[in-house]
Protein backbone atom coordinates (compact mmCIF):
# COMPACT_ATOMS: atom_id res chain seq x y z
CA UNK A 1 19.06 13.57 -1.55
CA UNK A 2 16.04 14.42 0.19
CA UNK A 3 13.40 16.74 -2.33
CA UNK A 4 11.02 18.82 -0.54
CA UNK A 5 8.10 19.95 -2.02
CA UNK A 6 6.29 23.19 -2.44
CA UNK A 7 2.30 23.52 -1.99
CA UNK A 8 2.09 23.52 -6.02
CA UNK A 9 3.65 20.15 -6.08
CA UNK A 10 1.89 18.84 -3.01
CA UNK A 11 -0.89 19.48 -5.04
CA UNK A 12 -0.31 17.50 -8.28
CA UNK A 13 1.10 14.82 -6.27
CA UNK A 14 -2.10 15.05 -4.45
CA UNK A 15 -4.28 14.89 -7.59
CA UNK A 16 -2.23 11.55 -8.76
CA UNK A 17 -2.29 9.84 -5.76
CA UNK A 18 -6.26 10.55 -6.07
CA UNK A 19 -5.81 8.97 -9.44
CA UNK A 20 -4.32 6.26 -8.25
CA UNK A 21 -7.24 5.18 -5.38
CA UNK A 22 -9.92 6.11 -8.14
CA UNK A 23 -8.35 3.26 -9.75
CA UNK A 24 -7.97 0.99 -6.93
CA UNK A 25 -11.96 1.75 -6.74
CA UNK A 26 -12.23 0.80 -10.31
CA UNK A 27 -10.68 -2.70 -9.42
CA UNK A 28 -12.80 -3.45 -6.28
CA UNK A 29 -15.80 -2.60 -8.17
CA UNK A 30 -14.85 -5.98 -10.35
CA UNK A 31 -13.08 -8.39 -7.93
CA UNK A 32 -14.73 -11.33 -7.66
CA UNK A 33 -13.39 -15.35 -7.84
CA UNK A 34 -12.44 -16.61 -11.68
CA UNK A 35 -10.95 -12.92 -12.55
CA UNK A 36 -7.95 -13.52 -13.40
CA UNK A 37 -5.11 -11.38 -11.96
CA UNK A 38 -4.01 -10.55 -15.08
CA UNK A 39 -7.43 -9.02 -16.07
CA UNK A 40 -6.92 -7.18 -12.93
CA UNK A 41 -3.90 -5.64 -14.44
CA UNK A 42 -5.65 -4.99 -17.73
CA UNK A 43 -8.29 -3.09 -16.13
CA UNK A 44 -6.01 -1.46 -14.53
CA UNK A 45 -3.91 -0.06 -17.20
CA UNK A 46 -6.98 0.90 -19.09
CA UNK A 47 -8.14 2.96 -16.50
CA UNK A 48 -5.16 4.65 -15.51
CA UNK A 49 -4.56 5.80 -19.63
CA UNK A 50 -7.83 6.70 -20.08
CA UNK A 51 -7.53 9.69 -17.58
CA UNK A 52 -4.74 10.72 -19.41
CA UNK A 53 -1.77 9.28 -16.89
CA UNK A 54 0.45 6.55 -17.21
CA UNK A 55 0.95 3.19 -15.32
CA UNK A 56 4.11 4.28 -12.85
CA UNK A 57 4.98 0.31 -12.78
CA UNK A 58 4.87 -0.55 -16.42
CA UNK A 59 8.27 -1.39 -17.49
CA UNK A 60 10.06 0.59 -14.22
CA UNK A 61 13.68 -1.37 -13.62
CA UNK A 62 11.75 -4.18 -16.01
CA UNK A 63 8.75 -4.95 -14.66
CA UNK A 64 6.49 -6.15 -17.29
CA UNK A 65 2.57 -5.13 -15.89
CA UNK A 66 1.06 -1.99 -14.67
CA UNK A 67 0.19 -3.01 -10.95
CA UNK A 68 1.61 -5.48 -8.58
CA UNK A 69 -0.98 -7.94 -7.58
CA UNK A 70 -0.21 -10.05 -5.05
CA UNK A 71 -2.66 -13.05 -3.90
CA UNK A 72 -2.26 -14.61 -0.20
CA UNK A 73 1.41 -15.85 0.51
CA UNK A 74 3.01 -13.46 -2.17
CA UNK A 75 3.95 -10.07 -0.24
CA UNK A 76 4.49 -7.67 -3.22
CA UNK A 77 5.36 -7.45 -6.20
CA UNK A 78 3.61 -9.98 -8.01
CA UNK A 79 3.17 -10.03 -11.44
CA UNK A 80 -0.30 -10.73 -13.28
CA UNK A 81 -0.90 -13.79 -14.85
CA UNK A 82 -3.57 -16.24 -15.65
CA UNK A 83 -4.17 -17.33 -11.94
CA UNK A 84 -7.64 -16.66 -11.31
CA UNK A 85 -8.75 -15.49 -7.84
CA UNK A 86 -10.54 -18.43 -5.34
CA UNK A 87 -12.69 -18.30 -2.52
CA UNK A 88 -10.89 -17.32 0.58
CA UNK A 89 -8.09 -15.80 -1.33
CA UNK A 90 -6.46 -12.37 -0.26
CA UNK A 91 -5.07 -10.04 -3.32
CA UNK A 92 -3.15 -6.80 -2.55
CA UNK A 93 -2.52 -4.39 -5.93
CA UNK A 94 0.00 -1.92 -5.61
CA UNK A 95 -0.69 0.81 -8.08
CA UNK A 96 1.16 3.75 -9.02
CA UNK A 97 0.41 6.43 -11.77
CA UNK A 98 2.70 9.14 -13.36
CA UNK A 99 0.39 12.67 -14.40
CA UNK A 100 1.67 16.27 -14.95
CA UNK A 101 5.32 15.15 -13.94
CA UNK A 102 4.42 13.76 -10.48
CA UNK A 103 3.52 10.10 -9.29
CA UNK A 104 1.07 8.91 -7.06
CA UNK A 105 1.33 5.44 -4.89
CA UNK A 106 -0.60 3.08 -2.64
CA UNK A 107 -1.94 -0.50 -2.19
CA UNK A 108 -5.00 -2.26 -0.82
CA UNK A 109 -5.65 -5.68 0.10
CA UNK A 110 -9.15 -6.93 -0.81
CA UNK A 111 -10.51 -10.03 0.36
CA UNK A 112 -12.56 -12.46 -1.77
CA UNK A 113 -15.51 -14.05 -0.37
CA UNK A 114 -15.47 -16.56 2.57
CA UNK A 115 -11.92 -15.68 4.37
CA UNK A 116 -10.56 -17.40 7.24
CA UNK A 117 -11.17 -15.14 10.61
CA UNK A 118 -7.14 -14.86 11.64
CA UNK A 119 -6.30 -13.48 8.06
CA UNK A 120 -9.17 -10.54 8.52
CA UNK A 121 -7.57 -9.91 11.52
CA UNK A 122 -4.14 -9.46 9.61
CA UNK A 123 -5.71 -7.28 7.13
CA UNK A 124 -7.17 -5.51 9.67
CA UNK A 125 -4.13 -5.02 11.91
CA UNK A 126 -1.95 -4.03 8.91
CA UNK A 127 -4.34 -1.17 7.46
CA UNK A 128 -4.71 -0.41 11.65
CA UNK A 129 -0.38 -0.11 11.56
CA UNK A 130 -0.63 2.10 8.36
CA UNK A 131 -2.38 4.88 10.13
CA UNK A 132 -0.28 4.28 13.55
CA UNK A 133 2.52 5.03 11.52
CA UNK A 134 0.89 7.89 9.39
CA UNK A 135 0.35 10.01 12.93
CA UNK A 136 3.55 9.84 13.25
CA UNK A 137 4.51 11.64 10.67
CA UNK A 138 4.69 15.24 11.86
CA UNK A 139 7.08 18.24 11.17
CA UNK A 140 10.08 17.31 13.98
CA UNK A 141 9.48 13.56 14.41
CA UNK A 142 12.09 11.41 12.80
CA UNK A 143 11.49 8.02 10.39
CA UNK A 144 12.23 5.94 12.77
CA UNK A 145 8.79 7.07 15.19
CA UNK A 146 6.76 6.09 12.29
CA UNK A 147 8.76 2.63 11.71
CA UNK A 148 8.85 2.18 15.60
CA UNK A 149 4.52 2.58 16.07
CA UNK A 150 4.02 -0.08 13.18
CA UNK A 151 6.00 -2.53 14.47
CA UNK A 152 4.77 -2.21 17.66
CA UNK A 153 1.49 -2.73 16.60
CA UNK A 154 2.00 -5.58 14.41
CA UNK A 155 5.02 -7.41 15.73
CA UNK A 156 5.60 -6.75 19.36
CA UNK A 157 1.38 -6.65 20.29
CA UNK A 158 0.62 -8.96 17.91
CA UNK A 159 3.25 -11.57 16.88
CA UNK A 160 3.11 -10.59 13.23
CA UNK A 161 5.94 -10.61 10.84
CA UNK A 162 7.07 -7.19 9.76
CA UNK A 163 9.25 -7.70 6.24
CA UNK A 164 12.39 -6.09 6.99
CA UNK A 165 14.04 -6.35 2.95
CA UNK A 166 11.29 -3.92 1.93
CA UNK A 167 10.53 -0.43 2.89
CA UNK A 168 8.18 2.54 2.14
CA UNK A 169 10.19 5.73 0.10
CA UNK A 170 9.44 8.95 -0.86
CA UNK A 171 7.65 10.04 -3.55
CA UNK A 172 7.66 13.25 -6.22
CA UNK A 173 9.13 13.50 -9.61
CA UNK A 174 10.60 10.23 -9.09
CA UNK A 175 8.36 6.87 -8.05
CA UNK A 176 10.91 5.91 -5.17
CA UNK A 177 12.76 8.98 -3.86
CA UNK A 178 14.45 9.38 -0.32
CA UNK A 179 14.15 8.87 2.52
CA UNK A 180 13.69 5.30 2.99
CA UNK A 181 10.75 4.18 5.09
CA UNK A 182 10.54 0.95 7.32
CA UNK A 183 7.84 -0.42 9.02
CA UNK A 184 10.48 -1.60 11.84
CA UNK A 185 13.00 0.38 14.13
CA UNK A 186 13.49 2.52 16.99
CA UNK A 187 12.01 5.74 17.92
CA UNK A 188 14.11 8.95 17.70
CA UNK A 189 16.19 7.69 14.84
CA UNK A 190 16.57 8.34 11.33
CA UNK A 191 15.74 10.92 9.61
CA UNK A 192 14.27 14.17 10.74
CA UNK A 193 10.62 14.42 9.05
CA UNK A 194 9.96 18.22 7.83
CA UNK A 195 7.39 20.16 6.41
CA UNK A 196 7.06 19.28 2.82
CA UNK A 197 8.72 15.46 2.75
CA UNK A 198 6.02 13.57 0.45
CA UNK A 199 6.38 9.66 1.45
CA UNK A 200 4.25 6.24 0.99
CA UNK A 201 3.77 4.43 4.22
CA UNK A 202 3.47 0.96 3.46
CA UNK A 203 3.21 -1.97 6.17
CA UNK A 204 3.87 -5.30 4.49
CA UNK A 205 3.25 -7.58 7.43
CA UNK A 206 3.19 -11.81 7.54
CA UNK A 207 0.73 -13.53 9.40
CA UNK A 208 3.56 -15.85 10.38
CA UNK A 209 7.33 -15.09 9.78
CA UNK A 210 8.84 -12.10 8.62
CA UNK A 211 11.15 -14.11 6.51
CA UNK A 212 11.22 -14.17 2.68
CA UNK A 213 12.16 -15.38 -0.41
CA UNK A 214 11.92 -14.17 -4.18
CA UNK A 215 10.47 -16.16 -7.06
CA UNK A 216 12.72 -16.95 -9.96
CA UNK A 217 11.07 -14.35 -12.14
CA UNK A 218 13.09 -11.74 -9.69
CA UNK A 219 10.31 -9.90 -8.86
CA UNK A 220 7.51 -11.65 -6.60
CA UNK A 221 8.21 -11.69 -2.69
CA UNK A 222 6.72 -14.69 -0.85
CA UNK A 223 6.31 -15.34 2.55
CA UNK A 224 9.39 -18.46 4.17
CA UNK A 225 6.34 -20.09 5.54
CA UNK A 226 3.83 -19.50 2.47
CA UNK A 227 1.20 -17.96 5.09
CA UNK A 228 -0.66 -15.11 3.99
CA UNK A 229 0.45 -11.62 4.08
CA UNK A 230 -1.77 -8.16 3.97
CA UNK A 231 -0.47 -4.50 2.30
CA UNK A 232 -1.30 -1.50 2.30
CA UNK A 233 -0.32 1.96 1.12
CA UNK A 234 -0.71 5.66 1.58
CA UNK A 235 0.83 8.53 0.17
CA UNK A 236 1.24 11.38 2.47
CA UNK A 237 2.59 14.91 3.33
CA UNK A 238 4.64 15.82 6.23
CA UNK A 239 2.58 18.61 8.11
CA UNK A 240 2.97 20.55 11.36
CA UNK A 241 0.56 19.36 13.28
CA UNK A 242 -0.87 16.60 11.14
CA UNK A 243 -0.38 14.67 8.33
CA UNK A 244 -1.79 15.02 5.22
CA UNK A 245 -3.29 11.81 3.53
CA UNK A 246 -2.97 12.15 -0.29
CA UNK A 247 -4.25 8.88 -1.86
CA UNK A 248 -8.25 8.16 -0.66
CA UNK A 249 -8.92 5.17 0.82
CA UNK A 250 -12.79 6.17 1.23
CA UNK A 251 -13.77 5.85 -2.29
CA UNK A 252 -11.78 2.01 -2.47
CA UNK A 253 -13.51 1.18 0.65
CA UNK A 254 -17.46 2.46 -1.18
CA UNK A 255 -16.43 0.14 -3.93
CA UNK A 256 -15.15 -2.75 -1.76
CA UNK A 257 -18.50 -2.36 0.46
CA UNK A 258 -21.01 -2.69 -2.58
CA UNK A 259 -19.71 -5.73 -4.19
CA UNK A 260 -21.30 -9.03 -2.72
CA UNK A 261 -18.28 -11.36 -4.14
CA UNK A 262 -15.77 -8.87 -1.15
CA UNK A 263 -15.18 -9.05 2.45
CA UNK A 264 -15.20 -6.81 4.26
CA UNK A 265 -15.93 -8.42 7.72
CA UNK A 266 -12.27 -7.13 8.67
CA UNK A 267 -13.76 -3.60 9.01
CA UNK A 268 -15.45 -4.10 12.73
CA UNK A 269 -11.43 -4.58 14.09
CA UNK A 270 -10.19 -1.73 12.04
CA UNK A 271 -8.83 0.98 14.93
CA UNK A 272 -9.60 4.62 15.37
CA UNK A 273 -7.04 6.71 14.23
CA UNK A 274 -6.55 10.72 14.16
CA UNK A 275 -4.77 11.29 10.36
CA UNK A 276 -6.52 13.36 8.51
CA UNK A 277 -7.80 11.41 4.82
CA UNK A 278 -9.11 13.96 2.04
């Protein structure tokens, strides 16, 4: 069943999907190679507990860490360990936080020092996708106009793999509510978006194959053809005339932009787009 929401609970969704990119800001502010991705997780946690919230991940259907931190051919879902980040290495961290009853959701790829030039242009192509599908997302459109504009950008203009097993969701009292959200399909279909529907967008897209395969731990998704693959997440609100962009990227990207051991090259084939970010 679909939950909409009313402006009260737009607004502490709004103020723990904040949460959520303050800490994503708190981990680009300390990337850098030799951290170790479970010291990512660590910070993370911290963070999130010390604003008074709670990790949305920690122990949700089992998982064992507080963020999902995936590094170059792992998609999602990858659990922290003692791998410790390289030169040339991508990492995405999917975070989530639970505060005053609501969660918040989104996910970032960073990229760590020297990186090769056609996995920028991934990065920069998926976080591109994530706002083509984000203007989609108006009061009357359907699911499948959102799905349909990133996988034209990704796939069909640019040969990308879009995962098809995993999907964006909505978001409220629960971490993943309906409706589901793909980054692939057909304009005109699926559900009818309405004022109110809270969702994360999420393009997970492969810089070769969309296929994939799970790790024996159940949990981490890695790319057939072990090439690299770029995420990232907003949560939004469904509006009239335009959406409404909960989580901040702005405050990740200050943090990403003043540390030396980042990337950020990817930035100069980042597109325009029109959604409104607060």
């Amino acid at each position: 069943m679909i939950v909409y929401k009313s402006e009260e609970e737009i607004d502490r969704i709004r103020k723990s999907a904040r949460l959520v990119s303050l800490t994503l800001a708190e981990i680009a502010r300390h990337l850098k190679p030799g951290m170790a991705t479970r010291e990512i997780d660590l910070l993370a946690e911290a963070y999130i507990r010390e604003q008074g919230a709670i990790p949305s991940f920690k122990n949700y259907q089992g998982y064992p860490a507080s963020c999902c931190v995936s590094v170059n051919d792992r998609v999602v879902h990858g659990i922290p360990d003692a791998y410790k980040l390289r030169e040339g290495d991508i990492v995405s961290v999917d975070c989530g936080v639970l505060l005053d009853g609501f969660h918040g959701d989104s996910a970032y790829t960073f990229a760590i020092g020297r990186v090769d030039e056609a996995v920028l242009a991934l990065m920069a192509a998926t976080k591109t996708a994530l706002y083509r599908g984000i203007e989609q997302a108006i009061a009357g459109n359907r699911v499948g106009d959102i799905a349909f504009a990133i996988q034209q950008y990704t796939e069909k203009q640019r040969g990308y793999g879009v995962v098809r097993e995993l999907v964006g969701h909505g978001v409220g009292r629960e971490l993943h509510e309906e409706p589901q959200v793909p980054n692939y399909g057909k304009r005109g279909t699926g559900v009818v978006l309405r004022e109110g529907l809270v969702i994360a967008i999420e393009p997970m897209i492969n810089l070769g194959t969309r296929k994939i395969y799970y790790l024996d731990d159940g949990w981490t998704v890695v790319t057939q053809d072990h090439k690299p693959s770029a995420h990232y997440e907003h949560t939004i609100v469904v509006r009239k005339k335009k959406a409404e962009i909960l989580s901040d990227f702005s405050i990740v990207e200050e943090a990403e932009q003043n540390n030396p051991a980042l990337n950020t090259d990817y930035y100069r084939w980042v597109g325009e787009h029109e959604a409104v970010e607060h």
